[in-house]
C-alpha atoms as a PDB file:
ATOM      1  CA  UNK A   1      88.289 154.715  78.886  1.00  0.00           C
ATOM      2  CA  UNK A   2      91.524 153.601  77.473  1.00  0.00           C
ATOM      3  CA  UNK A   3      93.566 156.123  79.444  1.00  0.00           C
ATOM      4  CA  UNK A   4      91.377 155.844  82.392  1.00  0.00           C
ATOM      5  CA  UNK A   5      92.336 151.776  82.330  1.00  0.00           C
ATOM      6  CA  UNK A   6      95.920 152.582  81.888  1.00  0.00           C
ATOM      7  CA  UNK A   7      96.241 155.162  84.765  1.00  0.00           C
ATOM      8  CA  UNK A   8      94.866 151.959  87.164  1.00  0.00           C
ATOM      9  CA  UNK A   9      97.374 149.922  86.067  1.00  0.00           C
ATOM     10  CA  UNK A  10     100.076 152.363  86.706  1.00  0.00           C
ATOM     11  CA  UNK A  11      98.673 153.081  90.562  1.00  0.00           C
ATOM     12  CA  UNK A  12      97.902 149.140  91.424  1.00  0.00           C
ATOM     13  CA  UNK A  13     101.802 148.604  90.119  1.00  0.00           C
ATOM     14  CA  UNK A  14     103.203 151.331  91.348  1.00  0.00           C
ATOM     15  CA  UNK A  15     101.260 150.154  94.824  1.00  0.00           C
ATOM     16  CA  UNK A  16     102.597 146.441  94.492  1.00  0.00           C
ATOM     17  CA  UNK A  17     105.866 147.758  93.884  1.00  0.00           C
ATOM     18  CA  UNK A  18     106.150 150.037  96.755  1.00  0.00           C
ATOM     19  CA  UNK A  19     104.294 147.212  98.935  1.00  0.00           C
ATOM     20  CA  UNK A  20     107.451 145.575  98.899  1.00  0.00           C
ATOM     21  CA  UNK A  21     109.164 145.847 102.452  1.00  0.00           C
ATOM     22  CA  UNK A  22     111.242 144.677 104.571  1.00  0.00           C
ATOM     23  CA  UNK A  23     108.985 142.552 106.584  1.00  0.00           C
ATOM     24  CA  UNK A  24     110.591 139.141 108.024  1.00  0.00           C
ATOM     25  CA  UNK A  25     108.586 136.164 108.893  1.00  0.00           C
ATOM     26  CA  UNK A  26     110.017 134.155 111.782  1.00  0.00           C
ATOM     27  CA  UNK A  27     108.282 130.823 113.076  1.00  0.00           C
ATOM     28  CA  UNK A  28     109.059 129.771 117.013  1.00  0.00           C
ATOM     29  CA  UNK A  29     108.043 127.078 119.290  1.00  0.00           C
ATOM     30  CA  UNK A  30     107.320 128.417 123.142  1.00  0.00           C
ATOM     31  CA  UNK A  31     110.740 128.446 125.062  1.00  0.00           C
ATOM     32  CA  UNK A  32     112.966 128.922 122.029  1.00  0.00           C
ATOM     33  CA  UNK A  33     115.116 131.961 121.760  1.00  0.00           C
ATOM     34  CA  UNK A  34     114.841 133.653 118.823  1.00  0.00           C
ATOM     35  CA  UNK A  35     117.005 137.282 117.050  1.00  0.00           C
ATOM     36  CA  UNK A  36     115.434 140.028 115.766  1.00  0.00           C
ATOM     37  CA  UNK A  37     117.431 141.410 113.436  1.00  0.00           C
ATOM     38  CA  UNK A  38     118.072 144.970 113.256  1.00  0.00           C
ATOM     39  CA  UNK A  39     121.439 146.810 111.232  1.00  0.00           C
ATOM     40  CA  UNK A  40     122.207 150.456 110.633  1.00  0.00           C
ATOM     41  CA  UNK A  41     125.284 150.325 108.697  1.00  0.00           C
ATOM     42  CA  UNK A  42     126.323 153.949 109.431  1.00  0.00           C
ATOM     43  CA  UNK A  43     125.974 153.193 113.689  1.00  0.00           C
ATOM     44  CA  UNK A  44     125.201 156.406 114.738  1.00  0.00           C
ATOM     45  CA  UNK A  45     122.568 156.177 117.224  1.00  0.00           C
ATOM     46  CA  UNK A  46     121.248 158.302 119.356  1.00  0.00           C
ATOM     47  CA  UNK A  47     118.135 156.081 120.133  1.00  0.00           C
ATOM     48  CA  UNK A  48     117.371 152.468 119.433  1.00  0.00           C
ATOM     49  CA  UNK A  49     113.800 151.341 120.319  1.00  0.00           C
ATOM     50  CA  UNK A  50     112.273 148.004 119.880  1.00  0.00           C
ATOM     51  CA  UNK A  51     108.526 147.815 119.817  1.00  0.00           C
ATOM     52  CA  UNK A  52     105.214 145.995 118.746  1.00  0.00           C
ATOM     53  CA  UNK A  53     102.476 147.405 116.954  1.00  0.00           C
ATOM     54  CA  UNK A  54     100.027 146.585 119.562  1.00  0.00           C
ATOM     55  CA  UNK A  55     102.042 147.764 122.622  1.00  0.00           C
ATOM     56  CA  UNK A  56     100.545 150.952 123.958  1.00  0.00           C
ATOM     57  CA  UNK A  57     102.073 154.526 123.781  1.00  0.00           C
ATOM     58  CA  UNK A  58     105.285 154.798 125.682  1.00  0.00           C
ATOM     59  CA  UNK A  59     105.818 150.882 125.969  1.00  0.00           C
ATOM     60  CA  UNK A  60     108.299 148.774 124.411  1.00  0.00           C
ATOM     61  CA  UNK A  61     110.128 145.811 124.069  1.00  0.00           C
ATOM     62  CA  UNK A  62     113.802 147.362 124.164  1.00  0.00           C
ATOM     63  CA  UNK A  63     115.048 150.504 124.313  1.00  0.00           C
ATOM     64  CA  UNK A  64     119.029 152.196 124.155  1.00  0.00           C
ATOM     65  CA  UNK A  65     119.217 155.554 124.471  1.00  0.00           C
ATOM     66  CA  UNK A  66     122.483 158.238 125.232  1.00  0.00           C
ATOM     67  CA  UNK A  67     124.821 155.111 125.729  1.00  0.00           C
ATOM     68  CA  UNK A  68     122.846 153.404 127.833  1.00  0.00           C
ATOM     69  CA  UNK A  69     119.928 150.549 128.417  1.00  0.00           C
ATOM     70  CA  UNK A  70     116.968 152.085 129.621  1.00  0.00           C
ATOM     71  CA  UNK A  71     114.423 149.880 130.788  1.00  0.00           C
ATOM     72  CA  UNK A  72     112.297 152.633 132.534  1.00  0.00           C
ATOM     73  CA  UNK A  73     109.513 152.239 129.242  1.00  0.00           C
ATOM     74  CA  UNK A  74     109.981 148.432 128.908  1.00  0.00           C
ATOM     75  CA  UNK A  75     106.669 146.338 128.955  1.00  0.00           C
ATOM     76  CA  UNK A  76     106.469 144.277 132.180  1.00  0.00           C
ATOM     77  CA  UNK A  77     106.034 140.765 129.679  1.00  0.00           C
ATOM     78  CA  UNK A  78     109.352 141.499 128.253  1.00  0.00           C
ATOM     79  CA  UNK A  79     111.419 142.337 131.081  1.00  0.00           C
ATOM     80  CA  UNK A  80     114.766 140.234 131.714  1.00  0.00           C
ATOM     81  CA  UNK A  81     114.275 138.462 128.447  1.00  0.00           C
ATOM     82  CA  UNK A  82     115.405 140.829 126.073  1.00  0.00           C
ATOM     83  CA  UNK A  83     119.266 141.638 125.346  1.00  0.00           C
ATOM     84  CA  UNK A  84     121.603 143.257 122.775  1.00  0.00           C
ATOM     85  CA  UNK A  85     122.763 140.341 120.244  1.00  0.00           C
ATOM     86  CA  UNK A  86     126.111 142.537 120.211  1.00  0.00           C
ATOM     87  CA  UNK A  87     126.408 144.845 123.708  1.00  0.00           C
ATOM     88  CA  UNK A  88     128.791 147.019 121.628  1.00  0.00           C
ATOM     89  CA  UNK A  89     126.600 147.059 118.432  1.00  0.00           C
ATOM     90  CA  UNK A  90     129.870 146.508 116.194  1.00  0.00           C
ATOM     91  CA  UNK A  91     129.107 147.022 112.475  1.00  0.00           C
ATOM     92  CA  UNK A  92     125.879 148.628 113.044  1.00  0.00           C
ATOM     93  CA  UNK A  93     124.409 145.180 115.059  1.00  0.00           C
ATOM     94  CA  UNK A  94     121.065 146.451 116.593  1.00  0.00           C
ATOM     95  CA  UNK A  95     119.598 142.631 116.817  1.00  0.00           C
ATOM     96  CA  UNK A  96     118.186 141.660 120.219  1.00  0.00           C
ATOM     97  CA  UNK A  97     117.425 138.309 121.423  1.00  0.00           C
ATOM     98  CA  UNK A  98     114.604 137.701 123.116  1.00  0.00           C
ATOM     99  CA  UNK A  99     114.305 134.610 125.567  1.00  0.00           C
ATOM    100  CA  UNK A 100     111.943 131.975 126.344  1.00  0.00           C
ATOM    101  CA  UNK A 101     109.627 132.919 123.639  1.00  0.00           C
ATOM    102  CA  UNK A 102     106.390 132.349 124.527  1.00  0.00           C
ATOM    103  CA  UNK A 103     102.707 132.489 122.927  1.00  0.00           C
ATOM    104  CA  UNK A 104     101.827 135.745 123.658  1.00  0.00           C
ATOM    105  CA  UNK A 105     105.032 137.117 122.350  1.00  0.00           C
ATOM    106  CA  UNK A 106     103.745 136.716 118.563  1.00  0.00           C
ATOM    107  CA  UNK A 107     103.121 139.739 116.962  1.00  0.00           C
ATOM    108  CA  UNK A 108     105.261 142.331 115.033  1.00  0.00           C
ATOM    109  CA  UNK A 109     108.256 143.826 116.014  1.00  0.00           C
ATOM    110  CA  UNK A 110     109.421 147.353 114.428  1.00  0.00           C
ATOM    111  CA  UNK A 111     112.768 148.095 115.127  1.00  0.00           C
ATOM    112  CA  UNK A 112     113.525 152.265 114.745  1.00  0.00           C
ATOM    113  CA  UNK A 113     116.564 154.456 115.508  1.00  0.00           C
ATOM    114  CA  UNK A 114     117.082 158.386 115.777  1.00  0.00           C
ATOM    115  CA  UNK A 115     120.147 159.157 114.551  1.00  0.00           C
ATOM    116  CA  UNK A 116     122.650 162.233 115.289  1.00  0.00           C
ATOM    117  CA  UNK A 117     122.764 163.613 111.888  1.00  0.00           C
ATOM    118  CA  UNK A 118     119.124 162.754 111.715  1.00  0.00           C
ATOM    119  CA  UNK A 119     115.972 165.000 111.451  1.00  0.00           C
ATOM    120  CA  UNK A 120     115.597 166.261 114.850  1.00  0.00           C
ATOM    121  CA  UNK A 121     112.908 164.035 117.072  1.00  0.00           C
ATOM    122  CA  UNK A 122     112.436 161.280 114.225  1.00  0.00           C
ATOM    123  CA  UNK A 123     112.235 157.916 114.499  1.00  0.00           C
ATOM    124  CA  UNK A 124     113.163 156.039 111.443  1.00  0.00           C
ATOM    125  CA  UNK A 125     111.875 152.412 111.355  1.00  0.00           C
ATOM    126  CA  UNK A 126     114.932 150.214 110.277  1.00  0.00           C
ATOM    127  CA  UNK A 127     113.417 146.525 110.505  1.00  0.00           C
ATOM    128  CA  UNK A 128     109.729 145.094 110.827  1.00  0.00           C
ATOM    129  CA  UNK A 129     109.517 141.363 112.257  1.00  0.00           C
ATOM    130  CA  UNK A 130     106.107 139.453 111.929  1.00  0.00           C
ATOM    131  CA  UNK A 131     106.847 136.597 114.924  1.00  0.00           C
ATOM    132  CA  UNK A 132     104.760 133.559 114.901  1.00  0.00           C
ATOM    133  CA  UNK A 133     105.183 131.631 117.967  1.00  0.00           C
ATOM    134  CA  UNK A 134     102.996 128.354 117.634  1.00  0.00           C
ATOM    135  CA  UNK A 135     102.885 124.862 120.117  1.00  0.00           C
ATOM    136  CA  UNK A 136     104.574 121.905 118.540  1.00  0.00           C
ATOM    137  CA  UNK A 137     103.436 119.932 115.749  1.00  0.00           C
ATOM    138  CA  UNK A 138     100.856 123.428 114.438  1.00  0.00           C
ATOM    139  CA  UNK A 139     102.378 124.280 110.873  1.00  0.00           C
ATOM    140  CA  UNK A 140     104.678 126.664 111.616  1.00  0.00           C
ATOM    141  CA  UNK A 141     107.082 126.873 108.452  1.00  0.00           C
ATOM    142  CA  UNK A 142     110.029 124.806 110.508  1.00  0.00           C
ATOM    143  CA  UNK A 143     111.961 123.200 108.284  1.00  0.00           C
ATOM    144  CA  UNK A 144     112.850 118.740 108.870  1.00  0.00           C
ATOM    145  CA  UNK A 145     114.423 119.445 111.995  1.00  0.00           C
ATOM    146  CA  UNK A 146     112.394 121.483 113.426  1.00  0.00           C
ATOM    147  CA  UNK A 147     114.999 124.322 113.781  1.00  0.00           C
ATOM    148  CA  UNK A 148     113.886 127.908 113.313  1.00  0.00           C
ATOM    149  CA  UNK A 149     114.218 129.574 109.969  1.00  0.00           C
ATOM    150  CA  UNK A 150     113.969 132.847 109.142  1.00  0.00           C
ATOM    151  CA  UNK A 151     111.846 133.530 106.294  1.00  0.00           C
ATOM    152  CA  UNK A 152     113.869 136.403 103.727  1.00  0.00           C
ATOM    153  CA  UNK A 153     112.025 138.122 100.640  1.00  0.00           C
ATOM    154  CA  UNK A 154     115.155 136.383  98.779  1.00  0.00           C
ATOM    155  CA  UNK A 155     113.355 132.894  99.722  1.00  0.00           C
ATOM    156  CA  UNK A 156     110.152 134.276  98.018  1.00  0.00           C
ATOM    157  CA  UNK A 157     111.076 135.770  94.946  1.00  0.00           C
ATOM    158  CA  UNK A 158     111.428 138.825  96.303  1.00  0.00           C
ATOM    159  CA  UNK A 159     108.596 139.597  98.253  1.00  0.00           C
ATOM    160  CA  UNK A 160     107.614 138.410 101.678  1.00  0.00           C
ATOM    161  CA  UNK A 161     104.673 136.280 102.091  1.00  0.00           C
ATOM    162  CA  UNK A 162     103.065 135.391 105.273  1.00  0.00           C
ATOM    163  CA  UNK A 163     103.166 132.027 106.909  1.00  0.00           C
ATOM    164  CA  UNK A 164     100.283 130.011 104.832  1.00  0.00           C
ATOM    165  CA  UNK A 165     102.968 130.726 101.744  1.00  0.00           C
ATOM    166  CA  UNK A 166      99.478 132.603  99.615  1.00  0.00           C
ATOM    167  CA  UNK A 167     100.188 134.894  97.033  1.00  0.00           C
ATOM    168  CA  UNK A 168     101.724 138.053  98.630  1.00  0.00           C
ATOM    169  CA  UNK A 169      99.888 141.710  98.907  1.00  0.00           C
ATOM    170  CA  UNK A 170     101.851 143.357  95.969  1.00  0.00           C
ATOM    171  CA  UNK A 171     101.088 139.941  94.138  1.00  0.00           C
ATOM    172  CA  UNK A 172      97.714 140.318  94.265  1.00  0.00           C
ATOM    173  CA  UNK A 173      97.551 143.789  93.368  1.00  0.00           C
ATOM    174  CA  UNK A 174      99.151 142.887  90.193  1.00  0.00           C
ATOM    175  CA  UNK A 175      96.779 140.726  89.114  1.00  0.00           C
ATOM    176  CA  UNK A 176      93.400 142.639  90.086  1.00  0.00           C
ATOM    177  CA  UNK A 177      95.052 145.461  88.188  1.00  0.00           C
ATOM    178  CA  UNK A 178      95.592 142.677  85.463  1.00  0.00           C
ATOM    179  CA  UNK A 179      92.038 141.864  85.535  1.00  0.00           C
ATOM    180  CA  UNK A 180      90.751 145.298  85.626  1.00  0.00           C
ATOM    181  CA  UNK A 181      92.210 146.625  82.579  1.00  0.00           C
ATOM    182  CA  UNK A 182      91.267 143.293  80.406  1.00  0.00           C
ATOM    183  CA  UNK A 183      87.795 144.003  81.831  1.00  0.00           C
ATOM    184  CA  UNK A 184      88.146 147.839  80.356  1.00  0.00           C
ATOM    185  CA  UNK A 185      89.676 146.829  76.740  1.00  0.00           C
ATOM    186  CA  UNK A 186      86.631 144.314  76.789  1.00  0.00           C
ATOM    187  CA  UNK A 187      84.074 147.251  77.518  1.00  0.00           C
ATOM    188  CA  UNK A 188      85.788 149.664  74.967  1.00  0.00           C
ATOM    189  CA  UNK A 189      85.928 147.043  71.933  1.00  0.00           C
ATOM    190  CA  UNK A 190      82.347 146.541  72.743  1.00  0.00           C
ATOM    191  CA  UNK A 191      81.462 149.620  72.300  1.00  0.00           C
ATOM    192  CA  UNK A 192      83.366 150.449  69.355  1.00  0.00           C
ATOM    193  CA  UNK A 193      81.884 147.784  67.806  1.00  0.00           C
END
């Protein structure tokens, strides 16, 4: 039972710690402008695609491929609002801005990238953006000024959190895994007893 316990705490940990990502949390009002941030330090790109998860097969938000813009896939809603932060992607810069923000833009945003020396056909996901864009005055995690702030795992120990600021995923799993195993000592002293 002992072992049993202990092997439970080892998968719910090992889940909270892999449950860490890179997920970013940005608040907008509707017309802002807002960046999604994207960087591939080693900058050689074949393909750079920006999407969201509930776009539909061969849709997207952005796309670069062989040297080039392509807009030929982009999604009707997203058309002339979304540009290169850096048109020469300096530095491995693969940020876009996209314009005019509007309700129906919230969602979440997967930046991915195939890369020369890459594994042929892959698409490696690079960034994932959780965009909230809310009317003014709806708690929207703006700071005094209202200016937009990009939430960071560094701002939340480490871990991202969604927009209510609750007790993250891998948080969670900690403590059910926490709870479980007090709840299995308690059985096994019982019956020992």
């Amino acid at each position: 039972m002992l072992l049993f316990g202990s092997a439970l705490l080892f998968i719910l940990v090992g889940l909270s710690v892999s449950g860490t990502s890179d997920l970013k949390n940005i608040t907008a009002e509707p017309g802002d402008n807002i960046t999604l941030t994207c960087e591939d330090p080693e900058n050689k790109i074949i393909t750079l695609e920006w999407s969201r998860s509930d776009l539909q097969e061969g849709e997207c938000v952005f796309s670069y491929r062989s040297g080039g813009v392509n807009l030929d896939d982009q999604h009707e809603s997203f058309q002339n609002r979304v540009f290169l932060k850096d048109p020469q992607m300096k530095n491995g810069n693969l940020s876009v801005v996209l314009k005019n923000v509007k309700i129906n833009d919230s969602g979440t945003y997967m930046c991915r990238i195939k890369q020369q020396n890459g594994p042929h056909g892959e698409m490696k996901i690079i960034s994932t953006i959780n965009l909230q864009v809310s009317p003014p005055g709806e708690e929207d995690g703006r700071g005094d000024k209202g200016k937009l702030r990009e939430v960071k795992k560094e701002d939340v120990g480490g871990v991202s959190r969604g927009r209510l600021g609750l007790i993250p995923v891998p948080g969670l799993l900690l403590l059910l895994a926490v709870v479980v195993l007090a709840v299995l000592l308690w059985i096994y002293k019982k019956k020992k007893v």
